[in-house]
Structures are given as C-alpha cells and as structure tokens.
Protein backbone atom coordinates (compact mmCIF):
# COMPACT_ATOMS: atom_id res chain seq x y z
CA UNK A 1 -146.77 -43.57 34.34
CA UNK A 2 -149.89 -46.03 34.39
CA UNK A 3 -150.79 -48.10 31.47
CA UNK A 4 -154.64 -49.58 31.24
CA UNK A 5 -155.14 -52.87 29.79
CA UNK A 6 -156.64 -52.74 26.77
CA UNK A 7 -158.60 -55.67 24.74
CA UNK A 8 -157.20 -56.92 21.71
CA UNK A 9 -155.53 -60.39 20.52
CA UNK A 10 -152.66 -61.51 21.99
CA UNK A 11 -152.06 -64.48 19.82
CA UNK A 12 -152.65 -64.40 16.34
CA UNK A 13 -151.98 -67.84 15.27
CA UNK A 14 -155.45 -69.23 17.06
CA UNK A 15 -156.99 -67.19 14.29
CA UNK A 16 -155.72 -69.12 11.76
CA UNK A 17 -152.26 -69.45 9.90
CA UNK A 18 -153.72 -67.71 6.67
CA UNK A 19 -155.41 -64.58 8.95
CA UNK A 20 -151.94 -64.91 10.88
CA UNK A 21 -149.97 -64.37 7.32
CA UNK A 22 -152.80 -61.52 6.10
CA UNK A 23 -151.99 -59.81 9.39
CA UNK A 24 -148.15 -59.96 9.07
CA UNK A 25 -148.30 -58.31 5.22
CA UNK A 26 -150.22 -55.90 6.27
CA UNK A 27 -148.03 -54.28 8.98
CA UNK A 28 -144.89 -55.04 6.27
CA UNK A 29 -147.26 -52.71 3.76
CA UNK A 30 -147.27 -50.04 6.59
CA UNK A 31 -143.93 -50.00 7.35
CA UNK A 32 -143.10 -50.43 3.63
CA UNK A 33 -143.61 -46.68 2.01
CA UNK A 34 -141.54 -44.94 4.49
CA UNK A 35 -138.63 -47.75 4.75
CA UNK A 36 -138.27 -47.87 1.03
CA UNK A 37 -138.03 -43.95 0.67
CA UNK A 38 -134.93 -43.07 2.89
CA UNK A 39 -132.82 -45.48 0.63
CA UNK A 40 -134.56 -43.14 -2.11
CA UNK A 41 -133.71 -40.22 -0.93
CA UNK A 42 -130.08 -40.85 0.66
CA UNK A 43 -129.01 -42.92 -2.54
CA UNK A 44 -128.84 -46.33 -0.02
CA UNK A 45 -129.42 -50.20 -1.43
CA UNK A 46 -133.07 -50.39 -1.50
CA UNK A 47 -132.54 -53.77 -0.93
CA UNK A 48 -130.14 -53.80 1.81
CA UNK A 49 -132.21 -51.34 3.72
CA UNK A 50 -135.44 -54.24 3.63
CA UNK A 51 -132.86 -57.04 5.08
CA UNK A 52 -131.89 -54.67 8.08
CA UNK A 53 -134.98 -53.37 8.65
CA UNK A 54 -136.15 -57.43 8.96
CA UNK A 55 -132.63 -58.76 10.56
CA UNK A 56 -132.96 -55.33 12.69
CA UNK A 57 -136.59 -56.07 14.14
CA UNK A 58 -136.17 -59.84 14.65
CA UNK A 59 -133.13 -58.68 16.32
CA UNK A 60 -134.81 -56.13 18.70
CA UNK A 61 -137.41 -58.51 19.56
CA UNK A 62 -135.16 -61.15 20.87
CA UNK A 63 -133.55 -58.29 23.05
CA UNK A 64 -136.26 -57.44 24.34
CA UNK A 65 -137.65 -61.00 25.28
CA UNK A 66 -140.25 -60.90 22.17
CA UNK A 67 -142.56 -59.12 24.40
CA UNK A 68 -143.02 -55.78 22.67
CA UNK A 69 -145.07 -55.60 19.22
CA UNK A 70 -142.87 -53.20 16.96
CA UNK A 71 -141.33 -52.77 13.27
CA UNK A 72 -137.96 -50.96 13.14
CA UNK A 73 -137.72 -49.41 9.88
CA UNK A 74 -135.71 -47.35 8.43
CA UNK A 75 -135.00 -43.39 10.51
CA UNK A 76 -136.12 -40.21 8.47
CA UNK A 77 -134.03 -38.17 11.39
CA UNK A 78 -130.42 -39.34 10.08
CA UNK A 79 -131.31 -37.83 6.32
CA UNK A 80 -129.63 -34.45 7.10
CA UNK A 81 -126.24 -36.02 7.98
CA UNK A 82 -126.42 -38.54 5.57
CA UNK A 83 -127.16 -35.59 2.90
CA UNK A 84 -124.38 -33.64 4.46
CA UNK A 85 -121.58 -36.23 4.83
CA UNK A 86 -122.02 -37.34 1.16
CA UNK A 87 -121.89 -33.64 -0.13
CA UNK A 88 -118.42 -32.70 2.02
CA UNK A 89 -117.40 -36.31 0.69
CA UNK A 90 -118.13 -35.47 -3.62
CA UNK A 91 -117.02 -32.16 -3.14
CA UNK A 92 -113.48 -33.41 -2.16
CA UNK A 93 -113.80 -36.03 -5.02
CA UNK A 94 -115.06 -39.01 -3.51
CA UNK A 95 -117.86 -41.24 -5.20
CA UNK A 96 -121.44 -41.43 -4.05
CA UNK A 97 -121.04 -44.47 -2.67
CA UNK A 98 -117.74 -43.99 -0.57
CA UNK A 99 -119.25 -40.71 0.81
CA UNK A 100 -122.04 -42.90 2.33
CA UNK A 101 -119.97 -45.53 3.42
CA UNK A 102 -118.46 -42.85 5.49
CA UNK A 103 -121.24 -41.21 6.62
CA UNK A 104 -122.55 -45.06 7.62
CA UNK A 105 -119.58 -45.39 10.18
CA UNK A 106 -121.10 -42.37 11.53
CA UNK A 107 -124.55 -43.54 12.25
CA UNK A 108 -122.84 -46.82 13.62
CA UNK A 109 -121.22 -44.68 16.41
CA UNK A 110 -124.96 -42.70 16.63
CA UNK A 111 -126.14 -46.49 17.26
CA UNK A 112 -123.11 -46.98 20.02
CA UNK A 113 -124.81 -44.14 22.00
CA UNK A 114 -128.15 -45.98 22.84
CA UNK A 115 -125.56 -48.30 24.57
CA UNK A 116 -124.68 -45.92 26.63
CA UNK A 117 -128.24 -44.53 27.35
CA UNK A 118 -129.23 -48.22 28.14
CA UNK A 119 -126.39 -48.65 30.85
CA UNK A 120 -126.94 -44.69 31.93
CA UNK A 121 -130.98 -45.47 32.90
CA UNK A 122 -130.06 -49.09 34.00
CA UNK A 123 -127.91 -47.60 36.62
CA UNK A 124 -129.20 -44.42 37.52
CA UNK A 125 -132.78 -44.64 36.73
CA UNK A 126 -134.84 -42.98 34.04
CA UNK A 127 -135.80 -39.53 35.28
CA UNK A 128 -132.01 -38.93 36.42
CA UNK A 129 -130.66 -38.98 32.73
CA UNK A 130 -133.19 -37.87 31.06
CA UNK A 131 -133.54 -34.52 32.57
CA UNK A 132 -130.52 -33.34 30.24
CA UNK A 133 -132.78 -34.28 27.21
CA UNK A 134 -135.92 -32.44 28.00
CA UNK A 135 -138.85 -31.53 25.40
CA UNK A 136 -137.10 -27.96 25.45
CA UNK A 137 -134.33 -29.30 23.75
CA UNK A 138 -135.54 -32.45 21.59
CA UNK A 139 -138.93 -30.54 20.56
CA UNK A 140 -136.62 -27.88 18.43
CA UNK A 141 -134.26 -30.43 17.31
CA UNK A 142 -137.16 -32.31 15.37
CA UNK A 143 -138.28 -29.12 14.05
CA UNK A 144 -135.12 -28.17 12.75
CA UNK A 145 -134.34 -31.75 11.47
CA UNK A 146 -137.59 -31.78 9.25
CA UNK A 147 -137.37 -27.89 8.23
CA UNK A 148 -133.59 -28.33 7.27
CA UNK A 149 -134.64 -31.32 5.16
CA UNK A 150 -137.34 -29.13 3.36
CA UNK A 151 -135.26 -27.74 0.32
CA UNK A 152 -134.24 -31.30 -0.94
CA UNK A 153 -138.27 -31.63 -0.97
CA UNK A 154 -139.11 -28.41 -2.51
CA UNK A 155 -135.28 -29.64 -5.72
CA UNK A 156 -137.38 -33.24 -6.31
CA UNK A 157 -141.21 -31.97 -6.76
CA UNK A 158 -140.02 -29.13 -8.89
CA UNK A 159 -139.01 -31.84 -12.14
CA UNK A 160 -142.68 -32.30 -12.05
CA UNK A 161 -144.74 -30.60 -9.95
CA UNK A 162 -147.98 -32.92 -11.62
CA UNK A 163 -145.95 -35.88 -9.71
CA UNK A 164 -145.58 -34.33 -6.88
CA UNK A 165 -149.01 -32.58 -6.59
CA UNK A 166 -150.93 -36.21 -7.19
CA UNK A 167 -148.66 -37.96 -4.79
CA UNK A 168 -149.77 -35.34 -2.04
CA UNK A 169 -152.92 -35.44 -2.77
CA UNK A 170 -152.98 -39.35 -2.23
CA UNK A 171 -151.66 -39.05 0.50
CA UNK A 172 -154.04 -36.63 2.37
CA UNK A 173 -157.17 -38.35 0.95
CA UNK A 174 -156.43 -41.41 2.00
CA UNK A 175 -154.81 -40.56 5.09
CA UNK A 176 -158.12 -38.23 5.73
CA UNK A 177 -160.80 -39.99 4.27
CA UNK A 178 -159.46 -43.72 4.03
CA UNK A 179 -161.18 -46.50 5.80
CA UNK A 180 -159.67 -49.86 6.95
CA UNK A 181 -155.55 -50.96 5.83
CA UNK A 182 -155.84 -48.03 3.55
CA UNK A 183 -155.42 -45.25 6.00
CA UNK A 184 -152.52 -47.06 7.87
CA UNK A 185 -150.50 -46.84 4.66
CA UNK A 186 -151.21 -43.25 2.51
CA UNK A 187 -147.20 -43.13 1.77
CA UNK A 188 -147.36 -46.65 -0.43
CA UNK A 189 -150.28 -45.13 -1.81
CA UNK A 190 -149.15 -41.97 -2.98
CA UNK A 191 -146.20 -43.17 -3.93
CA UNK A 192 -147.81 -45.87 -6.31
CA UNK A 193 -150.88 -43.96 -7.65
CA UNK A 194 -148.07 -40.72 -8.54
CA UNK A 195 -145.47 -43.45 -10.44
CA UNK A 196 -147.95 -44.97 -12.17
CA UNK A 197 -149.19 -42.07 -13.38
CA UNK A 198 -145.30 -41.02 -14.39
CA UNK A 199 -145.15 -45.02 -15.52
CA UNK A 200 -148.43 -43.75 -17.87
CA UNK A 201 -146.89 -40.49 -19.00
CA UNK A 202 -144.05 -42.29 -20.34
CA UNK A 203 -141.99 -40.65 -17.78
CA UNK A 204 -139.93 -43.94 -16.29
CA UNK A 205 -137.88 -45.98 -18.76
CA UNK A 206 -138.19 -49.49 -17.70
CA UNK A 207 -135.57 -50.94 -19.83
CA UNK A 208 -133.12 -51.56 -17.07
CA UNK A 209 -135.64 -53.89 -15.18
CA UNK A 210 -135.42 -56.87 -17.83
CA UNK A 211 -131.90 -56.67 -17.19
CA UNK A 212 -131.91 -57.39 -13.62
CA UNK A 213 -131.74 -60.77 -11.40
CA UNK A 214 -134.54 -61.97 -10.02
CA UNK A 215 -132.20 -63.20 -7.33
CA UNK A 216 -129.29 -61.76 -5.88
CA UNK A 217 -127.70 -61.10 -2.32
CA UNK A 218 -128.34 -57.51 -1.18
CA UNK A 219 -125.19 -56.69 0.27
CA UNK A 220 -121.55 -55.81 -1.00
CA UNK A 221 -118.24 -54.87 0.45
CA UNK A 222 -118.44 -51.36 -1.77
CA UNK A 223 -121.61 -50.45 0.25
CA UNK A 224 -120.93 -51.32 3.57
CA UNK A 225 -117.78 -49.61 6.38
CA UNK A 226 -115.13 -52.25 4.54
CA UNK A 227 -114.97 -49.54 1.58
CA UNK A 228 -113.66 -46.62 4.41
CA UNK A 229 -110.82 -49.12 4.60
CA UNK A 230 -110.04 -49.47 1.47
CA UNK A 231 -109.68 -45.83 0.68
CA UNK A 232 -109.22 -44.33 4.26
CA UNK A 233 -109.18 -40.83 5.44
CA UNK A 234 -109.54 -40.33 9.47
CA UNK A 235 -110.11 -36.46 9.00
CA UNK A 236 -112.92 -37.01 6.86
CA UNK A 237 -114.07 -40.04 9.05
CA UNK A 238 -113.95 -37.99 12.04
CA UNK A 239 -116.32 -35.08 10.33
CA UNK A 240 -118.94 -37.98 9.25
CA UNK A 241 -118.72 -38.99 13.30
CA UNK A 242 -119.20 -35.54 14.61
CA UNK A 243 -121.85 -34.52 11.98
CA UNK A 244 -124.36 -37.26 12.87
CA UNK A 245 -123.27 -38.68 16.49
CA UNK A 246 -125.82 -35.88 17.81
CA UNK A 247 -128.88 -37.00 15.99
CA UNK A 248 -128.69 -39.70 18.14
CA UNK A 249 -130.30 -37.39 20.99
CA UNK A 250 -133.19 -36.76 18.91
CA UNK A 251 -133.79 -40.51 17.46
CA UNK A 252 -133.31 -41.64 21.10
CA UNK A 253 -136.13 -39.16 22.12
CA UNK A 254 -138.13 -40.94 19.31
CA UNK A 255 -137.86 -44.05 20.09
CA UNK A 256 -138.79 -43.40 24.20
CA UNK A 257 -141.90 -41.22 22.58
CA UNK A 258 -142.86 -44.34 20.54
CA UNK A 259 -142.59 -46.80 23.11
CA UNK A 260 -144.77 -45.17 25.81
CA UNK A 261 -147.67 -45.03 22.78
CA UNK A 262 -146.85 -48.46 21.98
CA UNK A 263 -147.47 -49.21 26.04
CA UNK A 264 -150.36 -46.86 26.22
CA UNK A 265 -151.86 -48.75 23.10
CA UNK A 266 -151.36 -52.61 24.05
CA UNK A 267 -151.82 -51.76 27.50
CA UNK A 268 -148.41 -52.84 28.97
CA UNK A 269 -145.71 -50.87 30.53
CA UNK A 270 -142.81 -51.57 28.22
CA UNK A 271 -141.05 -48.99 29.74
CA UNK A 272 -140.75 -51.42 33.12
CA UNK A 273 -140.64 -54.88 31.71
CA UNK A 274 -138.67 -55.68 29.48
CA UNK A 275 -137.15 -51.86 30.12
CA UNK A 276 -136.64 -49.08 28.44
CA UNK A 277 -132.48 -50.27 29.06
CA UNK A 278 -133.41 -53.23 26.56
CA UNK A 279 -135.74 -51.56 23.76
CA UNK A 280 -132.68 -49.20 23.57
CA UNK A 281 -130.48 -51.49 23.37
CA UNK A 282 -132.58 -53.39 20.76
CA UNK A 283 -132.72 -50.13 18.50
CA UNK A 284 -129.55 -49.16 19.12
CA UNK A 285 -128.41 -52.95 17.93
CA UNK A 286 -130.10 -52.46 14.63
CA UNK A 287 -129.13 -49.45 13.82
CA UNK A 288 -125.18 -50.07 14.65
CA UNK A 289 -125.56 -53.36 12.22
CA UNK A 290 -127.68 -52.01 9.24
CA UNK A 291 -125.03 -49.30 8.95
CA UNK A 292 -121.98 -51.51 9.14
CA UNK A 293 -123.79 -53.25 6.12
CA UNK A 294 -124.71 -50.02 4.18
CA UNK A 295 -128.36 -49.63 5.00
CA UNK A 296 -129.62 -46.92 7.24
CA UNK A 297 -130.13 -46.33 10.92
CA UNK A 298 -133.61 -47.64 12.30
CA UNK A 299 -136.25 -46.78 14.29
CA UNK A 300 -139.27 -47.68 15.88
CA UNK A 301 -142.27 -46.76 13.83
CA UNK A 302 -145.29 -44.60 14.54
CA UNK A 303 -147.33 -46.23 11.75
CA UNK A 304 -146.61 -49.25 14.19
CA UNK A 305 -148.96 -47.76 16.30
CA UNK A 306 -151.69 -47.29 14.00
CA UNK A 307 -151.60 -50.79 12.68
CA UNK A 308 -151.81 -51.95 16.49
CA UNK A 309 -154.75 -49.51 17.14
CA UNK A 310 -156.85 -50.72 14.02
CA UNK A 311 -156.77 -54.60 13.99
CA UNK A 312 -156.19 -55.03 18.42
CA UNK A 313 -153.68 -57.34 17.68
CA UNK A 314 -150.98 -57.16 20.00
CA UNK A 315 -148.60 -60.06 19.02
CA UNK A 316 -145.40 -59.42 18.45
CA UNK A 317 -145.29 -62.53 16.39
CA UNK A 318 -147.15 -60.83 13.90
CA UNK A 319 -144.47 -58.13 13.37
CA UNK A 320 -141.68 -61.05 13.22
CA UNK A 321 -143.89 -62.29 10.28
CA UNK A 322 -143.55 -58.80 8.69
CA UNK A 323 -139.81 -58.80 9.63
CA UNK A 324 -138.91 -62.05 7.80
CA UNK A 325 -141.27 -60.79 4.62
CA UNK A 326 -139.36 -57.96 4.67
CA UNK A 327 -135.69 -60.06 4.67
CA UNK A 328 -137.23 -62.62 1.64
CA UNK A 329 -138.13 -59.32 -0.58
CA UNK A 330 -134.90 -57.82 0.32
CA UNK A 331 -132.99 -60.66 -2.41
CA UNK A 332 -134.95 -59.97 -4.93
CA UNK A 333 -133.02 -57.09 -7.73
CA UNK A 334 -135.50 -56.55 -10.07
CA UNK A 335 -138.11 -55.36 -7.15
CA UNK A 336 -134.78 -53.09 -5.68
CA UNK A 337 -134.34 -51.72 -9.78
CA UNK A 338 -137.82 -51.00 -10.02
CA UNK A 339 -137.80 -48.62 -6.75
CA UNK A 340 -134.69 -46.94 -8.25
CA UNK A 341 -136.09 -45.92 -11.04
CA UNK A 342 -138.62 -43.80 -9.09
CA UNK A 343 -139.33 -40.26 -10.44
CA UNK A 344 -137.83 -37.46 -8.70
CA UNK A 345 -140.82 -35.52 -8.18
CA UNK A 346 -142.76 -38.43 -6.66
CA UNK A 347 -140.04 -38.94 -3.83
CA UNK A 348 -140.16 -35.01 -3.55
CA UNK A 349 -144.04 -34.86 -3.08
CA UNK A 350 -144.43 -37.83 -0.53
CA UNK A 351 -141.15 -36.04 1.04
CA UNK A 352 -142.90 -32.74 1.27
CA UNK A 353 -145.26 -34.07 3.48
CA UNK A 354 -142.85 -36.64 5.69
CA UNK A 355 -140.83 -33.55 6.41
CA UNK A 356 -143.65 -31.46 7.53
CA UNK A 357 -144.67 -34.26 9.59
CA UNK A 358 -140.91 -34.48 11.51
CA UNK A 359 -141.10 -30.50 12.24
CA UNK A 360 -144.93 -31.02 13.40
CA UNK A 361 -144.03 -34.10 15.56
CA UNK A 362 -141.42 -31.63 17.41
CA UNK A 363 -144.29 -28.83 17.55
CA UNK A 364 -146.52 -31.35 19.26
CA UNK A 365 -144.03 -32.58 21.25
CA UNK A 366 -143.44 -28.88 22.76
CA UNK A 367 -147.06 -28.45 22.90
CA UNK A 368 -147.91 -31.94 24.85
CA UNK A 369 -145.15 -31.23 27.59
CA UNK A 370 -145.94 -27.91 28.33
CA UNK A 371 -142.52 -26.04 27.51
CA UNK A 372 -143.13 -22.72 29.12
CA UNK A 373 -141.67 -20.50 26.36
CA UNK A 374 -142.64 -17.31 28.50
CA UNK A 375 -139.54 -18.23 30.26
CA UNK A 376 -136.69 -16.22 28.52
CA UNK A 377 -134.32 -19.25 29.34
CA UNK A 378 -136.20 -21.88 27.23
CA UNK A 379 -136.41 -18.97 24.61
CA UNK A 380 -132.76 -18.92 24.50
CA UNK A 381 -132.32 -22.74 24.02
CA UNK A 382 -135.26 -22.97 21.56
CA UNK A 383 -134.38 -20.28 19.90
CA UNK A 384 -130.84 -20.84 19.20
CA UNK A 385 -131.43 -24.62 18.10
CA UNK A 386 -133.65 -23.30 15.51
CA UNK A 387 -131.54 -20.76 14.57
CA UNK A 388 -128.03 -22.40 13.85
CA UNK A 389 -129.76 -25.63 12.61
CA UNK A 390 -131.96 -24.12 9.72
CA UNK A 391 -129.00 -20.97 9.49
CA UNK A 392 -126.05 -23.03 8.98
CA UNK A 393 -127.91 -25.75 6.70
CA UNK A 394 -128.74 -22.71 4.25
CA UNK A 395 -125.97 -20.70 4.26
CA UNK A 396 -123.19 -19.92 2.27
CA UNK A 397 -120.84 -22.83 3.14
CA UNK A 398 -123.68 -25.43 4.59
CA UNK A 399 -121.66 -26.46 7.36
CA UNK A 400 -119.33 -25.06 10.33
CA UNK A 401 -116.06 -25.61 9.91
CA UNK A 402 -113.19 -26.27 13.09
CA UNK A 403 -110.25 -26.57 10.73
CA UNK A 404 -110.59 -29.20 8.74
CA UNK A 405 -113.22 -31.08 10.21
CA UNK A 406 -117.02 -29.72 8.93
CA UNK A 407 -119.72 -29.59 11.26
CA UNK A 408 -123.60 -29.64 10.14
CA UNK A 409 -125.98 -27.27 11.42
CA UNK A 410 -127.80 -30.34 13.25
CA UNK A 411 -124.73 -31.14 14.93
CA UNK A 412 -123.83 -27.83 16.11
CA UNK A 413 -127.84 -26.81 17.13
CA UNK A 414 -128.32 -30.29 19.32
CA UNK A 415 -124.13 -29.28 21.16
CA UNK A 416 -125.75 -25.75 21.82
CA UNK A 417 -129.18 -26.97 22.79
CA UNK A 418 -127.71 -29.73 25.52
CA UNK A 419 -125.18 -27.32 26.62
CA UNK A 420 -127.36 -24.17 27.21
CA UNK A 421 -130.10 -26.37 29.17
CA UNK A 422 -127.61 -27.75 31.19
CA UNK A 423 -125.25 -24.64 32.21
CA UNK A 424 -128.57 -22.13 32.32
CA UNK A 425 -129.96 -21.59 35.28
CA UNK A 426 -133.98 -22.78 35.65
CA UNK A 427 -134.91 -18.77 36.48
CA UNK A 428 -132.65 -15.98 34.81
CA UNK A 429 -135.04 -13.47 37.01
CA UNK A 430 -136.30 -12.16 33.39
CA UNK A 431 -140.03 -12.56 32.30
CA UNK A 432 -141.65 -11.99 28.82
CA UNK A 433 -143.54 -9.33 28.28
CA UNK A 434 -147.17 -9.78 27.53
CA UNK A 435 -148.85 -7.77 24.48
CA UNK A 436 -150.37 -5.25 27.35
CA UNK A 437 -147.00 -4.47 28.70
CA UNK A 438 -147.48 -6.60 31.96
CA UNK A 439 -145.54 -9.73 33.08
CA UNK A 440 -146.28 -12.51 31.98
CA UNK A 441 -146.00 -15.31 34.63
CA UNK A 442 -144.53 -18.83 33.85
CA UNK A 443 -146.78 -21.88 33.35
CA UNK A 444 -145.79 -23.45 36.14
CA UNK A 445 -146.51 -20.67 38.26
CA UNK A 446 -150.03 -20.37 36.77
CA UNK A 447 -151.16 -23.59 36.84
C-alpha cells in the first residue's frame, strides 16, 4: 500500500502559540460530542471518560514515537456489552455501578488482545494474521454491533420525540450543509441546539448544578476494577470477559481502517513506521487503563480524519494540545453534572444517527473490499453473524446461556463468524443463482 505526500503543516507552533491553541480546541470540540455520549449512554463518569481519553492519547502518542496525528476517544463498538453486562449484573441484584465495574474488567482483557495482535503482526507479518479477520467477517460484525444497539435509540427519542427530531435534524444540516469547524463537529451541535431547546422548555432541572464542585478528582475506587474486589463473583466476572473479549476483533478492525485513512490523509505510511505493532499497542494501552479506572475503551477517531483533511495540519502536537484540554476539563464536576442531566431523548436522537452510522461503516466496508456475496460460503458467514447477533440481542432471554455463564449475541456472532471463515473451505462447489436462473460467477472470477 502506497501513501502520496500530501501538503499541509507539519508544525503548528511556527504559526503562532495562540493559532497553535485555536487549532488544539478545535480538534478537542470534534472529538468532544461523541466522547461525552458513550459515558451518556453506558451510565460511565463523564468526567473520568475526558481524563482517559487525554491520559489515553498522550499515552498512544509516546508509543508510537509522537509521529502519528490522532485523538483516541471514547469506542461506540463496546456499548452492546457494556449494556449487556450491566443488565445480567441488576437483574441478579447488583448496583449500576458494580455491574459496570464488571463489565470494565472485561474491556480491560478486550484491551489485552491488541497485545497480542501487536506481537502476532510483529512476528509474522501483517497479511499472515490478518487473513482470519477479513472484511467478510468484520463488515457484518459492525453491522450487527450498530443494528443491535438500535432499540436503546429508538427507548431514549421516544420521551420526546421533539428532542430527538431537532437533534437529528442538527445534525444532518450541519453535517450536509455546514461550512468550516462546523461540519467537523454536527454531534456537539445537535446535541447543544436539542438541550437547549429542552433547557427552554423547562424540561432539565438545573438545581443539582449549584450544588456541585467546581473542582474535584474524577476518579473513585467505586467506579473503577477495585469495586469487583470488594464484592467478588468469578462466574459473573467470567460472563463480563466472554461477553465483550470478542468486540475486540471488530474495534481492532477499526482502528487498522482508521490508520490507513489517517496515512492516506497526512501522506505517511503509519502502517510501516512507527508500525501498525505500535499504534496497536498504543490503543490497546488506553483502552486496558481507562477501564481499570472506570471510563470506557478507546479508539481512534474518524472525525480525526476530517479535522486533518480541513485545516492540513498534520502535527501531532496539536492533538497532544487537545489531549491535555481534554485531562484539565475532566476535574471540573459541575461541567460532568451538567452533561448528566442531559435529556433522554436528545442522547436517543444523536444516538439514532451514530448507530446508523456503525451499521453503514460495516456496509461500506463490505462494499470497498469487494466481498463476493455470490459465493454461498461468504453467505453463510455473513449471514449467520447477522443472524445470531441481532436474533439473540432481541429475543426472549437477550443472551445465550452455557450454564451459568451468559453470552451476548455479539459474542456468540463474532465466535461463529471467525470460526466458519476459518474451517470453510474458499469454494463449497455451490454458486448463487442469478434472477434468470443462470449461474452466477464469483467476482473474482469476473473481474
């Protein structure tokens, strides 16, 4: 793979310490929407997810010899077993919080896994391991990830569909017809112009924000792994490791899509130097130590992208800027109480769209590689992914369970997915039949 170079600036600061700051808030405003709304959604620390996501890019950077511009924010992909976890968790009496605590020692052995990616492509080479991943089997798993999160969407916008409705609007307008910063961040914006309309409406009760620090540290033992301790139960631990350990094959998918735009973009093949071994790594760092803390599991951003494509500026330095604005507004309660307080139906209408846009990245995904789905084999494995994922999550129990350990439909789909493309053979000798009757030939063999 063969990156141009493209123009742009590769150091900010000779522009000027103030365009240097203006430059750093603005890629901390388009990360800053979608990090803010998985803590929403999962019932996180708002402001322990804005420390990691700061601590967890600083950190990637210096992994990765500060030579690759990106913001790790916080991962839409781990909501489902987040979601899951904390449901088997309250349904066998356990609080909110303890659920997640458990379901955070899961994404911390999810993290554990780029590890072993890293040292897997460090020793065998790239193409060797990532043949059992193909788009045949990570294209349906983003699908399902974003079409199993859809119902959650559909709960939230229907306490006020006007909410919802104004928030999605925002978000298409500006996202469509937006010019300049404000079409790199349409999520802030819907998300502000839909609870201030709520604030308006007299639909938020601000009481509780006089009552809140200014100042205070964004972590606690209660949030964070230490709780599991306090109250443990390894049967329950082990179902929060199994549920969400095989997201991981998705977000690690993710994050090698985002770094070959992020190479394609500045011009550089990240993928070579530093390595795709040591952008793993990085991610896989951050997302093992927000979770130990209580925050969720990052990710490399696409919005990343867009910032880099709009200003040309290429230095990473400018994202470590956004990183340590991020960390400063992280100890700051009253900003954390005012996100909490966040209507339902604005979270649900700005979700409505996110979701879509997880199912659509695994659509293109399919679409960009070329999965032949005239083969009956890549049928199978598509098919079944779908299937179990979006099955399981909405039927009558909402998970699979192997005695007492409960499986999510995620988990289950991405086991049958990896397994079927790596025990089927490449032709079963079967075709699809074409609307006329006739065979229909492969892709491959076409082209």
């Amino acid at each position: 793979m063969e990156f141009k170079p493209q123009e742009g600036i590769t150091n900010a600061r000779q522009l000027g310490y103030g365009k240097f700051t203006i430059l750093g808030i603005q890629h901390l405003f388009a990360m800053f929407g979608a990090t803010i709304l998985v803590p929403a959604l999962t019932g996180l620390s708002v402001s322990t997810t804005l420390l990691f996501a700061g601590l967890g890019t600083l950190a990637f950077h210096f992994i990765s010899k500060n030579q690759v511009p990106a913001f790790l924010g916080s991962s839409f992909a781990f909501i489902g077993g987040y979601m899951s976890v904390k449901q088997i968790g309250m349904d066998q009496g356990l609080s909110e919080t303890l659920s997640l605590s458990y379901a955070c020692v899961g994404v911390l052995c999810a993290g554990l896994c780029y590890f072993i990616m890293a040292a897997l492509i460090k020793g065998f080479g790239t193409h060797k391991i990532l043949r059992f991943f193909p788009p045949v089997v990570t294209g349906p798993m983003v699908i399902a990830i974003g079409l199993t999160l859809s119902g959650s969407a559909i709960t939230n916008c229907s306490s006020n569909w006007l909410l919802a409705i104004v928030a999605i609007a925002m978000v298409i307008c500006t996202s469509v017809w937006g010019k300049g910063i404000i079409k790199i961040i349409p999520i802030l914006l819907g998300v502000v112009t839909s609870y201030a309309l709520a604030a308006v409406l007299g639909e938020v009760d601000f009481s509780s924000v006089s009552d809140a620090a200014w100042i205070g540290l964004p972590v606690s033992r209660e949030s964070s792994i230490l709780a599991v301790m306090d109250h443990f139960d390894s049967t329950f631990l082990l179902t929060s490791i199994i549920a969400i350990v095989p997201i991981a094959f998705a977000t690690i998918m993710e994050h090698i899509g985002d770094m070959c735009a992020i190479s394609s973009t500045v011009g550089k093949d990240f993928l070579h130097q530093p390595g795709l071994h040591r952008t793993l790594i990085g991610d896989g760092f951050a997302t093992a130590l927000a979770s130990a803390f209580g925050a969720p599991a990052n990710t490399t951003y696409g919005e990343n992208t867009g910032v880099l494509n709009l200003t040309r500026v290429f230095d990473p330095a400018v994202i470590r800027l956004a990183a340590v604005f991020s960390i400063l507004l992280s100890f700051c309660p009253k900003f954390a109480c005012i996100i909490g307080l966040m209507p339902a139906a604005t979270i649900g209408g700005v979700s409505l769209i996110l979701y879509g846009m997880i199912s659509s990245v695994g659509v293109r995904n399919l679409v960009e590689s070329h999965v032949d789905l005239s083969s009956s084999r890549n049928v199978f494995v598509a098919a079944l992914i779908l299937v179990l994922a979006i099955g399981i999550k909405y039927g009558a129990n909402d998970s699979v369970a192997i005695g007492s350990i409960h499986l999510s439909g995620l988990a289950v789909s991405a086991l049958v997915g990896v397994t079927l493309n790596a025990i089927l053979p490449e032709q079963l000798g079967m075709k699809v039949k074409s609307f006329n009757g006739k065979e229909k030939k492969p892709l491959s063999e076409e082209l």
